[in-house]
C-alpha atoms as a PDB file:
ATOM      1  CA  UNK A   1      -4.679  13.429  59.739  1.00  0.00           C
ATOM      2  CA  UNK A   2      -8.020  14.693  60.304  1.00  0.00           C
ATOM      3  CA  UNK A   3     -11.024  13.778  59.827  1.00  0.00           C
ATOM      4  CA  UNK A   4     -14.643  14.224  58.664  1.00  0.00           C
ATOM      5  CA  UNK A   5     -18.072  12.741  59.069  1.00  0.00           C
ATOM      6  CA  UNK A   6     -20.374  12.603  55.695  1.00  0.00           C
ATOM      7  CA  UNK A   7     -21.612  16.008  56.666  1.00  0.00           C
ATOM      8  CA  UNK A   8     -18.020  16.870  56.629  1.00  0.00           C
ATOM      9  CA  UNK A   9     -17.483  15.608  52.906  1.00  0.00           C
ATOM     10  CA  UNK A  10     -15.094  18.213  50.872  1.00  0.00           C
ATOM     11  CA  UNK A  11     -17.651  19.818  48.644  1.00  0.00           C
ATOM     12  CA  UNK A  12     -17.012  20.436  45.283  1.00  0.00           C
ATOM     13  CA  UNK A  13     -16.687  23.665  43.568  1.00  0.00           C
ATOM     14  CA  UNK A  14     -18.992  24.146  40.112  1.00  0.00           C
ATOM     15  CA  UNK A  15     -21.639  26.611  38.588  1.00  0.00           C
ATOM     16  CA  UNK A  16     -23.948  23.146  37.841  1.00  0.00           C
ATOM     17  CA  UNK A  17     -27.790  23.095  38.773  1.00  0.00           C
ATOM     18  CA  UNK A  18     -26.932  19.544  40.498  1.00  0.00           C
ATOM     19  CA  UNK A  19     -24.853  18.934  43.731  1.00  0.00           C
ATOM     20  CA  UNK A  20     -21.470  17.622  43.590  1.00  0.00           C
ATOM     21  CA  UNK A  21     -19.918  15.995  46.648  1.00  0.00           C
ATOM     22  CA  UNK A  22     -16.185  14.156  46.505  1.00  0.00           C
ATOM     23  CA  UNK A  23     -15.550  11.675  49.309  1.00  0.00           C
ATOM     24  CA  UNK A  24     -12.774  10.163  50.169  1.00  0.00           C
ATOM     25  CA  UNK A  25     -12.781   6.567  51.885  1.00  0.00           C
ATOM     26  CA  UNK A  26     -10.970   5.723  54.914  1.00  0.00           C
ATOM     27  CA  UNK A  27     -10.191   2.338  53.349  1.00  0.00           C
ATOM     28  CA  UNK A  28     -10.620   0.541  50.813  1.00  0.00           C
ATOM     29  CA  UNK A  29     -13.086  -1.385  51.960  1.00  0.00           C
ATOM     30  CA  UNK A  30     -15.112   1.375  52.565  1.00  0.00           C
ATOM     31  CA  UNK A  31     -18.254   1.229  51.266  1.00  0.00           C
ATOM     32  CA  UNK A  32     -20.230   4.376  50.662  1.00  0.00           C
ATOM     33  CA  UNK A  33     -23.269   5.278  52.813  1.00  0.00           C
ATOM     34  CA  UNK A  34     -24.131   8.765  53.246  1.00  0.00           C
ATOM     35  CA  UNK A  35     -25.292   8.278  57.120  1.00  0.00           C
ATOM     36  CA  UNK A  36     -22.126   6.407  58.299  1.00  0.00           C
ATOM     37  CA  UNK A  37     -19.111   6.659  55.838  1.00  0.00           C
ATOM     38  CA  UNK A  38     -16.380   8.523  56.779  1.00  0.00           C
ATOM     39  CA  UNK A  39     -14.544  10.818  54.460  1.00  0.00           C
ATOM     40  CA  UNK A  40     -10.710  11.778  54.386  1.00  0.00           C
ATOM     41  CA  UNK A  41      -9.638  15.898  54.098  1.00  0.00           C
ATOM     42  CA  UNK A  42      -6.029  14.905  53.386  1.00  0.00           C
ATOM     43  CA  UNK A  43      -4.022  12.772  51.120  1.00  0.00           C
ATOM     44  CA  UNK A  44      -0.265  11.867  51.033  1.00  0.00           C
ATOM     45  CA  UNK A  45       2.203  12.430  47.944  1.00  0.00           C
ATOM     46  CA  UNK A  46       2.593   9.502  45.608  1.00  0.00           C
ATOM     47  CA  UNK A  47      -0.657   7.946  47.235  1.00  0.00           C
ATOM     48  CA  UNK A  48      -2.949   6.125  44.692  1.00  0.00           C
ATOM     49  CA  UNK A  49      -6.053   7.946  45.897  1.00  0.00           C
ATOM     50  CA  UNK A  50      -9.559   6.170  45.757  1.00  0.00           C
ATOM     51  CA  UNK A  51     -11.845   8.478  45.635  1.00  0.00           C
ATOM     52  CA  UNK A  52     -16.334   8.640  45.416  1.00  0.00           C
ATOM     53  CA  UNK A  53     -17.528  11.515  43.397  1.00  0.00           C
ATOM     54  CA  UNK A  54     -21.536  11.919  44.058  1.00  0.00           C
ATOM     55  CA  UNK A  55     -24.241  13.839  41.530  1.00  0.00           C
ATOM     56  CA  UNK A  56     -27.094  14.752  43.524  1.00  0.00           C
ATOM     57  CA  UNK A  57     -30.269  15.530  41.822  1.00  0.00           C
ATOM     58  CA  UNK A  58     -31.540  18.678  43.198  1.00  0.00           C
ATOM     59  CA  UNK A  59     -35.535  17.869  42.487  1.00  0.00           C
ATOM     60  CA  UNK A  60     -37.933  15.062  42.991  1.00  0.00           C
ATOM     61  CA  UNK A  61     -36.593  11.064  41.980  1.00  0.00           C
ATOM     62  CA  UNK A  62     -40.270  10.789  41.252  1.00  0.00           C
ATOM     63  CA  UNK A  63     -40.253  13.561  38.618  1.00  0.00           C
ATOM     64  CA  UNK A  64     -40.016  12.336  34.613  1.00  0.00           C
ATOM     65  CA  UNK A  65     -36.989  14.556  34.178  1.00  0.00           C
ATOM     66  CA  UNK A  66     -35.173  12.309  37.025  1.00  0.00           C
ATOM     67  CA  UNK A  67     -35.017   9.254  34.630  1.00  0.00           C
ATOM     68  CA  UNK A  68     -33.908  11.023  32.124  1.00  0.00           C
ATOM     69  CA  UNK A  69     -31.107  12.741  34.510  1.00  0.00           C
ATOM     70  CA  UNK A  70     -30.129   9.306  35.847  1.00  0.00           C
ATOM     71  CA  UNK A  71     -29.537   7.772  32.808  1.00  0.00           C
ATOM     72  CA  UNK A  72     -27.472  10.488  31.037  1.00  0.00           C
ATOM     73  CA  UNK A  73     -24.796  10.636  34.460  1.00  0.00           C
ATOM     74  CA  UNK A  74     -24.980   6.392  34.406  1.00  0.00           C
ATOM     75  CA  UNK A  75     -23.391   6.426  30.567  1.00  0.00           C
ATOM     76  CA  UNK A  76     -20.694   8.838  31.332  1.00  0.00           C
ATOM     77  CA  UNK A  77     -16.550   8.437  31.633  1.00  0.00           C
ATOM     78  CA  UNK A  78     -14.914  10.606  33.898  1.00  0.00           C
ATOM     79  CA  UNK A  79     -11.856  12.146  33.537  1.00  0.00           C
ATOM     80  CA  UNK A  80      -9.284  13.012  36.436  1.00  0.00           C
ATOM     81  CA  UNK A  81      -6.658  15.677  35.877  1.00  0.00           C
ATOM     82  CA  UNK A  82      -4.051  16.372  38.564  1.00  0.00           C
ATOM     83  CA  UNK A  83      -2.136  19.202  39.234  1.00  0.00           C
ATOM     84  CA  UNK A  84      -0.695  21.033  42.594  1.00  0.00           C
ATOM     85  CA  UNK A  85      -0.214  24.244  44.119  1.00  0.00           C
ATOM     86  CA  UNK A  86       2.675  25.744  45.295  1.00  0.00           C
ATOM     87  CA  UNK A  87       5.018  23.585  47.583  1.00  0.00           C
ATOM     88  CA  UNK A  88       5.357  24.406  51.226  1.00  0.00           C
ATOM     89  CA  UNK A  89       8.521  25.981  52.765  1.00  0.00           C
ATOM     90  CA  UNK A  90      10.662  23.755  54.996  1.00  0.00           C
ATOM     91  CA  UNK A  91      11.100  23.800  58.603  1.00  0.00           C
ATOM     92  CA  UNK A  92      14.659  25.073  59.968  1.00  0.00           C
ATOM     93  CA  UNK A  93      13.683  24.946  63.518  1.00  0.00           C
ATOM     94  CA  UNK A  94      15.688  22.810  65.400  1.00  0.00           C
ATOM     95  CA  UNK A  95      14.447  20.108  67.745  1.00  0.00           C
ATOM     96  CA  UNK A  96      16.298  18.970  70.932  1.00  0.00           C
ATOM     97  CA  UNK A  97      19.661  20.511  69.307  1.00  0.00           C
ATOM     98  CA  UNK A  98      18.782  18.848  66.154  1.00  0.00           C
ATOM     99  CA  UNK A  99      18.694  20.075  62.490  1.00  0.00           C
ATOM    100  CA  UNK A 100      15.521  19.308  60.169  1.00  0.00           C
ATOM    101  CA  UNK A 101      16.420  16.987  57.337  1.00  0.00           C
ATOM    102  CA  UNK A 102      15.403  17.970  53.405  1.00  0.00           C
ATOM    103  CA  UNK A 103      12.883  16.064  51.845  1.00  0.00           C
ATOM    104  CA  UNK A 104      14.221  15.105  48.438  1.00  0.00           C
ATOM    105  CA  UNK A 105      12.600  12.738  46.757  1.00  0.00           C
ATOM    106  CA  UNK A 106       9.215  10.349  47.681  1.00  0.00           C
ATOM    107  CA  UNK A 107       7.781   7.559  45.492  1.00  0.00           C
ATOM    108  CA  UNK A 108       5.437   4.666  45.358  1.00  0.00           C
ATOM    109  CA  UNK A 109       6.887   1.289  46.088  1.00  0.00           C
ATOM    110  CA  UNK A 110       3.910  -0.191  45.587  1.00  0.00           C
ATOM    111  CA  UNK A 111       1.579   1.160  43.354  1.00  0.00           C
ATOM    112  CA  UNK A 112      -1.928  -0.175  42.226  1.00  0.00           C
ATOM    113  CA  UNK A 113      -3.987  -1.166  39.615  1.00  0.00           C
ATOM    114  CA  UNK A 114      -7.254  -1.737  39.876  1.00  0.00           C
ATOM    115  CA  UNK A 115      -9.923  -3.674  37.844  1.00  0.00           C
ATOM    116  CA  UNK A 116     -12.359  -1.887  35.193  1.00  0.00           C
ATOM    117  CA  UNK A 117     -15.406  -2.790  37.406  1.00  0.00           C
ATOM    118  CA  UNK A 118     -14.106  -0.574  40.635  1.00  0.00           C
ATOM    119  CA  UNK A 119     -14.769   2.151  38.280  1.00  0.00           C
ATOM    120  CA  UNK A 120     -18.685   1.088  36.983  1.00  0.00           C
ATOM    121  CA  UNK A 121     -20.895   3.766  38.131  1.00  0.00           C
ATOM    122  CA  UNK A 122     -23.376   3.341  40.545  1.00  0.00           C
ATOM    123  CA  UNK A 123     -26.987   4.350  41.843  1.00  0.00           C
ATOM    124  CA  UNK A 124     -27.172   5.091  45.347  1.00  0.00           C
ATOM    125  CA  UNK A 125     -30.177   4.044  47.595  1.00  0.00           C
ATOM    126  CA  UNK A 126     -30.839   7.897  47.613  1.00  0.00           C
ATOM    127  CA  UNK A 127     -31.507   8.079  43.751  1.00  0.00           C
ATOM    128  CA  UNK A 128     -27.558   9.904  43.618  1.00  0.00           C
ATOM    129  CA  UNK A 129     -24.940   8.669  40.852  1.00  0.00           C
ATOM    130  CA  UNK A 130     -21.952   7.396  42.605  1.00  0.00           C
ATOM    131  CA  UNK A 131     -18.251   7.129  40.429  1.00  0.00           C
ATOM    132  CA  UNK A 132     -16.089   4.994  42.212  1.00  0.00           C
ATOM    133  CA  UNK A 133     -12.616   6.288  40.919  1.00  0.00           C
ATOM    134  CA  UNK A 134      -8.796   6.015  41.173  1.00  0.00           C
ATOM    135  CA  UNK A 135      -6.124   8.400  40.436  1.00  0.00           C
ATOM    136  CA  UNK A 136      -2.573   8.929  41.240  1.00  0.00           C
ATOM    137  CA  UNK A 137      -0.588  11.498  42.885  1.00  0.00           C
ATOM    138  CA  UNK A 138       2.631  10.711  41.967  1.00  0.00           C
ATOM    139  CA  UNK A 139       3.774  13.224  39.239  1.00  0.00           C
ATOM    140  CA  UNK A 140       3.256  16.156  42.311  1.00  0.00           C
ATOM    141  CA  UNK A 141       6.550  17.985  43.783  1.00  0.00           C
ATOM    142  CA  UNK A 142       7.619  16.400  46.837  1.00  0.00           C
ATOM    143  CA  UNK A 143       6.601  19.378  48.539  1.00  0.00           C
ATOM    144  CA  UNK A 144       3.325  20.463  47.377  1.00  0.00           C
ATOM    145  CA  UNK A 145       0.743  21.426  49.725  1.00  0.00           C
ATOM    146  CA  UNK A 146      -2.490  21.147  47.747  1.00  0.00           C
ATOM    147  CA  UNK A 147      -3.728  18.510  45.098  1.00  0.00           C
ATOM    148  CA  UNK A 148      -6.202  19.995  42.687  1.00  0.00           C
ATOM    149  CA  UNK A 149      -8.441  17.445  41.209  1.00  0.00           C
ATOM    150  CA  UNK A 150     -10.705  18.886  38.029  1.00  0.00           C
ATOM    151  CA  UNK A 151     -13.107  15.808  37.275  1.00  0.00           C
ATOM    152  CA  UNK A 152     -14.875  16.320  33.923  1.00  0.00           C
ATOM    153  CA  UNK A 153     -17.437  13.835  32.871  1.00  0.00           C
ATOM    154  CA  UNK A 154     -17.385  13.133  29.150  1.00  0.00           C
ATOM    155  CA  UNK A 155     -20.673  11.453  27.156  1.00  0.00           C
ATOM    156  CA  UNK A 156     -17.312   8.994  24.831  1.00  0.00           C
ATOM    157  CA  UNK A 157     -18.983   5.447  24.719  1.00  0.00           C
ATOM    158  CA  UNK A 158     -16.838   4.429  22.436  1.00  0.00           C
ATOM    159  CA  UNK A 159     -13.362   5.986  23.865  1.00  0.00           C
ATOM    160  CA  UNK A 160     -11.653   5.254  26.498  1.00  0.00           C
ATOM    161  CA  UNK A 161     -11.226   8.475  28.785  1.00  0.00           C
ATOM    162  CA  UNK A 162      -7.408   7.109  29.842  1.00  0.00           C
ATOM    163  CA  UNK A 163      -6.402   6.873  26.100  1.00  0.00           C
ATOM    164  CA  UNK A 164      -7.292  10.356  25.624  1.00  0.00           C
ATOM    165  CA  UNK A 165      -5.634  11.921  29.088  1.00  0.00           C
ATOM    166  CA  UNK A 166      -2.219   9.704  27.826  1.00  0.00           C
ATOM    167  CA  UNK A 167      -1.934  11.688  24.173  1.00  0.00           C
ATOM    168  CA  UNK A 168      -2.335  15.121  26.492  1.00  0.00           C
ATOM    169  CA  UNK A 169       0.860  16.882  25.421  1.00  0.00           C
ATOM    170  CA  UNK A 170       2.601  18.940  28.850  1.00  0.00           C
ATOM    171  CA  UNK A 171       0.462  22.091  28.701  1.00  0.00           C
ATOM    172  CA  UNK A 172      -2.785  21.067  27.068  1.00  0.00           C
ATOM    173  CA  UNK A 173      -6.032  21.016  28.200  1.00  0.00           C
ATOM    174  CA  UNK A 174      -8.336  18.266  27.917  1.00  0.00           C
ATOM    175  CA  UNK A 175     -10.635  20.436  25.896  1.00  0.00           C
ATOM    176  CA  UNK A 176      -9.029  20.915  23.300  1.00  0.00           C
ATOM    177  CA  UNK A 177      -9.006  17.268  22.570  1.00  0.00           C
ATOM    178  CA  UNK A 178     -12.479  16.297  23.322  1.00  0.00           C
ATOM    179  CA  UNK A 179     -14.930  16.523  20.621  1.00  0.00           C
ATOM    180  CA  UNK A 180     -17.606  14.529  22.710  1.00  0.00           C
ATOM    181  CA  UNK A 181     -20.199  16.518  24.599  1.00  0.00           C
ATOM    182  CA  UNK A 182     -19.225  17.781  28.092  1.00  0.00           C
ATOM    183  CA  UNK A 183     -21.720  17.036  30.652  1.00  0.00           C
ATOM    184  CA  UNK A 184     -19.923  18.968  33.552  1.00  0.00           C
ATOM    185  CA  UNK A 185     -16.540  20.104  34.866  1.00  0.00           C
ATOM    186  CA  UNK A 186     -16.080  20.369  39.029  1.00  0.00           C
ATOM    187  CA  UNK A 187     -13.110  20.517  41.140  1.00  0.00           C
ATOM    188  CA  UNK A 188     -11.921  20.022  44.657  1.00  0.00           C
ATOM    189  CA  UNK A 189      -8.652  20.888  46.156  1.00  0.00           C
ATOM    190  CA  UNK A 190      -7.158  18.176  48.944  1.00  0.00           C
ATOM    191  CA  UNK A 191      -4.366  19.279  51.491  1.00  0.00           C
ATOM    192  CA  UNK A 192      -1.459  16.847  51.443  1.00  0.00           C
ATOM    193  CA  UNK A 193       0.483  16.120  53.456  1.00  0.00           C
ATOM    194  CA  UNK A 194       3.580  14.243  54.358  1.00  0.00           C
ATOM    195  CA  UNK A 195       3.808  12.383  58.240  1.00  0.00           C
ATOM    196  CA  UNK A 196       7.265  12.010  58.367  1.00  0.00           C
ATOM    197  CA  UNK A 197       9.538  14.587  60.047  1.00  0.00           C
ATOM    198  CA  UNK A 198      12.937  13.935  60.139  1.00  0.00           C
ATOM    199  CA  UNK A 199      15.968  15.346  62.579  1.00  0.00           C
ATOM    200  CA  UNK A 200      19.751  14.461  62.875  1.00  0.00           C
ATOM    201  CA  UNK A 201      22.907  15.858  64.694  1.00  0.00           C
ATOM    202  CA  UNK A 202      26.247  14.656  64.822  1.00  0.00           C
ATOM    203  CA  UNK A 203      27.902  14.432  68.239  1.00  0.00           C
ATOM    204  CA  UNK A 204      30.729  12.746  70.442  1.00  0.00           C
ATOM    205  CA  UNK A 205      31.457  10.035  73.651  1.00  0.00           C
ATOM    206  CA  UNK A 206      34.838   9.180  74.974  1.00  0.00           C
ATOM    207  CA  UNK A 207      34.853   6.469  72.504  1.00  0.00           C
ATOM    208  CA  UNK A 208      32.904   7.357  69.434  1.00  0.00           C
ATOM    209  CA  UNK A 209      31.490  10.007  67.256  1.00  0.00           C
ATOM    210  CA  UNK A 210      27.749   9.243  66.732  1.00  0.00           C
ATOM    211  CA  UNK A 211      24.984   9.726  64.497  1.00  0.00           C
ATOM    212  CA  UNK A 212      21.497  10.772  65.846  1.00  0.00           C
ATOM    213  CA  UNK A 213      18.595   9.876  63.875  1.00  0.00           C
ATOM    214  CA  UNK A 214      15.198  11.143  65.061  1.00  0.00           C
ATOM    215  CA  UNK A 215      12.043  10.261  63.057  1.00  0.00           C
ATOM    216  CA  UNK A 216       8.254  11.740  64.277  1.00  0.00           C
ATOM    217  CA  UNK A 217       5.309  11.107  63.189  1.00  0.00           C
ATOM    218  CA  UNK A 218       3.646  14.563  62.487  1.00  0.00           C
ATOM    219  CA  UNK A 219      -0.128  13.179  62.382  1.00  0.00           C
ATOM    220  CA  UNK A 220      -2.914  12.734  64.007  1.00  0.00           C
ATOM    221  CA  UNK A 221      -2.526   9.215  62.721  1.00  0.00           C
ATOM    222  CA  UNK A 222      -0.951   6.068  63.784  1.00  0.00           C
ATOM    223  CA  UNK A 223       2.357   5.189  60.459  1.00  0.00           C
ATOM    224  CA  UNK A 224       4.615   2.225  60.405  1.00  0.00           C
ATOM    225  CA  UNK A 225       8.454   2.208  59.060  1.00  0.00           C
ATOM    226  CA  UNK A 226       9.036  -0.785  57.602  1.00  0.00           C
ATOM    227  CA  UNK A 227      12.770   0.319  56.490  1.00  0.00           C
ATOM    228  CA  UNK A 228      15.090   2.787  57.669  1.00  0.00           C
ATOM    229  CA  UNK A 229      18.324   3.390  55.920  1.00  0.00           C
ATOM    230  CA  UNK A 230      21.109   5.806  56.139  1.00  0.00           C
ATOM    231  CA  UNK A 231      23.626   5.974  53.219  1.00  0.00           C
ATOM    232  CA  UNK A 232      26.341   8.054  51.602  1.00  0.00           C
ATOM    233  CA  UNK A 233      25.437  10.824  48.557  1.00  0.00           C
ATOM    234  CA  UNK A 234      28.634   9.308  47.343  1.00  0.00           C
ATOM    235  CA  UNK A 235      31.285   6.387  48.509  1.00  0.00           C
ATOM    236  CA  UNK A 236      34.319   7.438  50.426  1.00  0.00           C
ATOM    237  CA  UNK A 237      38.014   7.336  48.373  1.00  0.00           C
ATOM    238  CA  UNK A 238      38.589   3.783  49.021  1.00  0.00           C
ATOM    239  CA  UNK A 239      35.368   2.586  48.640  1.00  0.00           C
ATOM    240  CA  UNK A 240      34.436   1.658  52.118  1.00  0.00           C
ATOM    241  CA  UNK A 241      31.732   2.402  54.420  1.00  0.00           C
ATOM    242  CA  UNK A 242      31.482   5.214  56.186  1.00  0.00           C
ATOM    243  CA  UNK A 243      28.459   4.062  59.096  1.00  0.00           C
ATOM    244  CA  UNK A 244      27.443   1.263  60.849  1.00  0.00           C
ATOM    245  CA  UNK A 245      24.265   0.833  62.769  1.00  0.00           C
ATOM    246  CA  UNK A 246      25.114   1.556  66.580  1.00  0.00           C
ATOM    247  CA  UNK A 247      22.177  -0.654  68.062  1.00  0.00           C
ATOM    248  CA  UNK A 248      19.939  -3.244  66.761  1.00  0.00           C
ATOM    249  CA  UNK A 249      17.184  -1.619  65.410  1.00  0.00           C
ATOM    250  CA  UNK A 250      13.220  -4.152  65.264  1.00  0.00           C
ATOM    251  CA  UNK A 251      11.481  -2.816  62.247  1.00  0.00           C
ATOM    252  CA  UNK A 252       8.500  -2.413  61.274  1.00  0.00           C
ATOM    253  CA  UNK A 253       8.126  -0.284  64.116  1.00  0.00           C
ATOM    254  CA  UNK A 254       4.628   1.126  64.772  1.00  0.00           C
ATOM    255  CA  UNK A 255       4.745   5.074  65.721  1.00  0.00           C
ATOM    256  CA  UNK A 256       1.761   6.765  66.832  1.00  0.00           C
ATOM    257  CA  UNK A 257       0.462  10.144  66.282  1.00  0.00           C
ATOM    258  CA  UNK A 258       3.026  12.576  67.228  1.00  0.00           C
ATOM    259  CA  UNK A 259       5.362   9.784  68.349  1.00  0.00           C
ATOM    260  CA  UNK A 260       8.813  10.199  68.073  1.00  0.00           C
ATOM    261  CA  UNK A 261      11.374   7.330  67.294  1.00  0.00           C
ATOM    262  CA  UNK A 262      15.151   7.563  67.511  1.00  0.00           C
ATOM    263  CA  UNK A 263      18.144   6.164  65.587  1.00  0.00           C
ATOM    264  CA  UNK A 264      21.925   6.028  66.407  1.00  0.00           C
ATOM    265  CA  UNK A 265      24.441   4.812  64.159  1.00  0.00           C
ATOM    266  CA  UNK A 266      28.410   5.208  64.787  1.00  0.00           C
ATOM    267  CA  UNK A 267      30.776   6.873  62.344  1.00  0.00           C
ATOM    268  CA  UNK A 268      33.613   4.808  61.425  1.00  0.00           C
ATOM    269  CA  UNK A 269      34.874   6.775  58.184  1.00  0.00           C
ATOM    270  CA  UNK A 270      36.057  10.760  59.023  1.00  0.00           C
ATOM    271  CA  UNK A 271      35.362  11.283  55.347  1.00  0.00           C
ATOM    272  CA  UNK A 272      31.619  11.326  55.977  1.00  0.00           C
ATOM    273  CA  UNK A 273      31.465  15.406  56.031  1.00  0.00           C
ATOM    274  CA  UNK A 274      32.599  15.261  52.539  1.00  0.00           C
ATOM    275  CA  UNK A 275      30.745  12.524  51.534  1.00  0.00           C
ATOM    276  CA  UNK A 276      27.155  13.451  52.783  1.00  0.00           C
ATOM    277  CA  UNK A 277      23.957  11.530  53.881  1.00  0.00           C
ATOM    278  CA  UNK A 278      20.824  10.574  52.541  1.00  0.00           C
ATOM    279  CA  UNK A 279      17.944   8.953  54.033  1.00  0.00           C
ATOM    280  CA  UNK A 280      15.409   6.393  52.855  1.00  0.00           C
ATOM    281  CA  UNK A 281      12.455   5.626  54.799  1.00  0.00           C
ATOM    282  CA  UNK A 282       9.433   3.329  54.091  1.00  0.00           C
ATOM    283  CA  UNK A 283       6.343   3.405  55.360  1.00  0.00           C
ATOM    284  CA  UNK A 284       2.811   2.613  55.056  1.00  0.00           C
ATOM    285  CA  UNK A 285      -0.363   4.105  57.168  1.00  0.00           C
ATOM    286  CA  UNK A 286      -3.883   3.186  57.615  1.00  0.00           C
ATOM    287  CA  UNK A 287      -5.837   4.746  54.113  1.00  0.00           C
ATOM    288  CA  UNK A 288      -3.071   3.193  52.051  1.00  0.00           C
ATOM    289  CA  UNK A 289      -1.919   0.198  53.892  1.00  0.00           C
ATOM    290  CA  UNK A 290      -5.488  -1.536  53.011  1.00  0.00           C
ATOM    291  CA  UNK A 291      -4.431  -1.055  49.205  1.00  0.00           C
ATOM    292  CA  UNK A 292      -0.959  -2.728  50.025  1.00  0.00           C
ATOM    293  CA  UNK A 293       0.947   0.585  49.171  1.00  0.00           C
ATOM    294  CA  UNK A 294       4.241   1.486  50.121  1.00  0.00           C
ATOM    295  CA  UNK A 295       5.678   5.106  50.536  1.00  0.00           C
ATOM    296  CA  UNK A 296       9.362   5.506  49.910  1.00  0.00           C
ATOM    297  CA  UNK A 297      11.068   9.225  50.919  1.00  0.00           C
ATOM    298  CA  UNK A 298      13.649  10.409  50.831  1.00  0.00           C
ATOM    299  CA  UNK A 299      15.976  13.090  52.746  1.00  0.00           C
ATOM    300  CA  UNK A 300      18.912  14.905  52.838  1.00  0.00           C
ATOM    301  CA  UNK A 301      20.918  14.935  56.463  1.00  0.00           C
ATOM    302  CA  UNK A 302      22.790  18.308  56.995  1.00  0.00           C
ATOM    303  CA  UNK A 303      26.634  17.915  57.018  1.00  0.00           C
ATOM    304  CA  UNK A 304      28.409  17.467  59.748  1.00  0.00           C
END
């Protein structure tokens, strides 16, 4: 995963006189600070994503109109709607005589919820208004490539902005709900992405006929598996097992960027090329493992 300095924040797109910056914390201990905070470009699927959004008044602090200014953006709620773009195409290339794996599924193990005060805006040492915000990304397809984030900050002191985003019927806007004042819509699209790339082929020894599981890390981060599993999509005839791990395997296992990691596990059921495999692997990396979250996916191993 890449990433940016504060010059580097993602910028935020609106037809506003004031400057609108979204930053995205490392962790989330991260606290903001323009000259040496860091900023994320990419997010992963399911993530709970903490995120800064910044006003910037574009004249003088010292002017009369500033006070004014500061204490309209201090009494707002803002208002997070997520939606994605279209999903990415999967790879069929093979890798070292192996077939890519179909990513099927990927949830949240883990998910957070955070206190009322994380979200208490704040006044910068610049004179900028600073939301500290949370939202999730877990109702995006598995494989969607973009998140698009559309904040809108509302002038409701007495509603609460969540109660009004949970009556949203699928397909309506948040307009046509609000009957407070808008004081101003901006958006920002974030790449996501998802670190785990996952390989498999079937092949033989004099004794055995063996599974090969590759897993690789496809960022420019360090990610740890905490779980790997390998089941059927359905249970043989009789009800038995169809695998058994071939070798011990330590988890969690650490895998840095690009690192690749592999699994064998023998076949002990010839019913397993009617049955199918799925794959379920945890794992946690450095933006989310601060917030104790856990990522779950999940693939689908070609037949045999």
């Amino acid at each position: 995963m890449s990433l940016r300095r504060n010059d580097g924040d993602i910028k935020a797109k609106v037809k506003e006189e004031n400057s609108y910056f979204v930053h995205i914390p490392l962790s989330l201990y991260d606290k903001y600070d323009m000259s040496h905070s860091t900023s994320r470009d990419q997010a992963f699927i399911q993530e709970h994503l903490y995120i800064y959004l910044i006003v910037k008044f574009r004249g003088k602090t010292s002017s009369p109109i500033y006070e004014e200014w500061k204490k309209s953006l201090l009494s707002l709620q803002i208002a997070i709607e997520v939606s994605s773009s279209e999903e990415s195409g999967e790879s069929r290339l093979a890798v070292d005589g192996m077939s890519p794996c179909r990513l099927s599924y990927i949830e949240n193990q883990h998910p957070v919820h955070e206190a009322e005060s994380y979200f208490t805006p704040q006044l910068t040492p610049d004179g900028d208004v600073l939301f500290p915000l949370c939202t999730s990304l877990a109702n995006l397809p598995p494989r969607s490539k973009t998140a698009k984030l559309l904040f809108t900050g509302i002038h409701a002191p007495n509603k609460n902005v969540e109660d009004i985003l949970g009556n949203l019927v699928v397909g309506q806007q948040l307009d046509t709900v609000l009957r407070n004042p808008i004081a101003f819509k901006v958006y920002v699209d974030i790449k996501l992405v998802n670190p785990i790339g996952l390989f498999s082929c079937f092949f033989d020894t004099p004794r055995d006929r063996l599974l090969k599981v590759m897993v690789t890390n496809t960022i420019q981060m360090p990610i740890t598996l905490t779980e790997l599993q390998i089941f059927p999509r359905r249970k043989a005839n009789d009800g038995s097992c169809v695998l058994k791990e071939f070798a011990n395997i330590t988890l969690p296992k650490a895998l840095g960027p690009l690192e690749q990691f592999v699994f064998l596990y023998k076949i002990i059921q010839s019913e397993i090329s009617l049955c199918g495999l799925s794959c379920r692997i945890k794992w946690t990396a450095q933006p989310i493992e601060s917030r104790k979250q856990l990522i779950v996916s999940y693939y689908d191993l070609p037949f045999s």
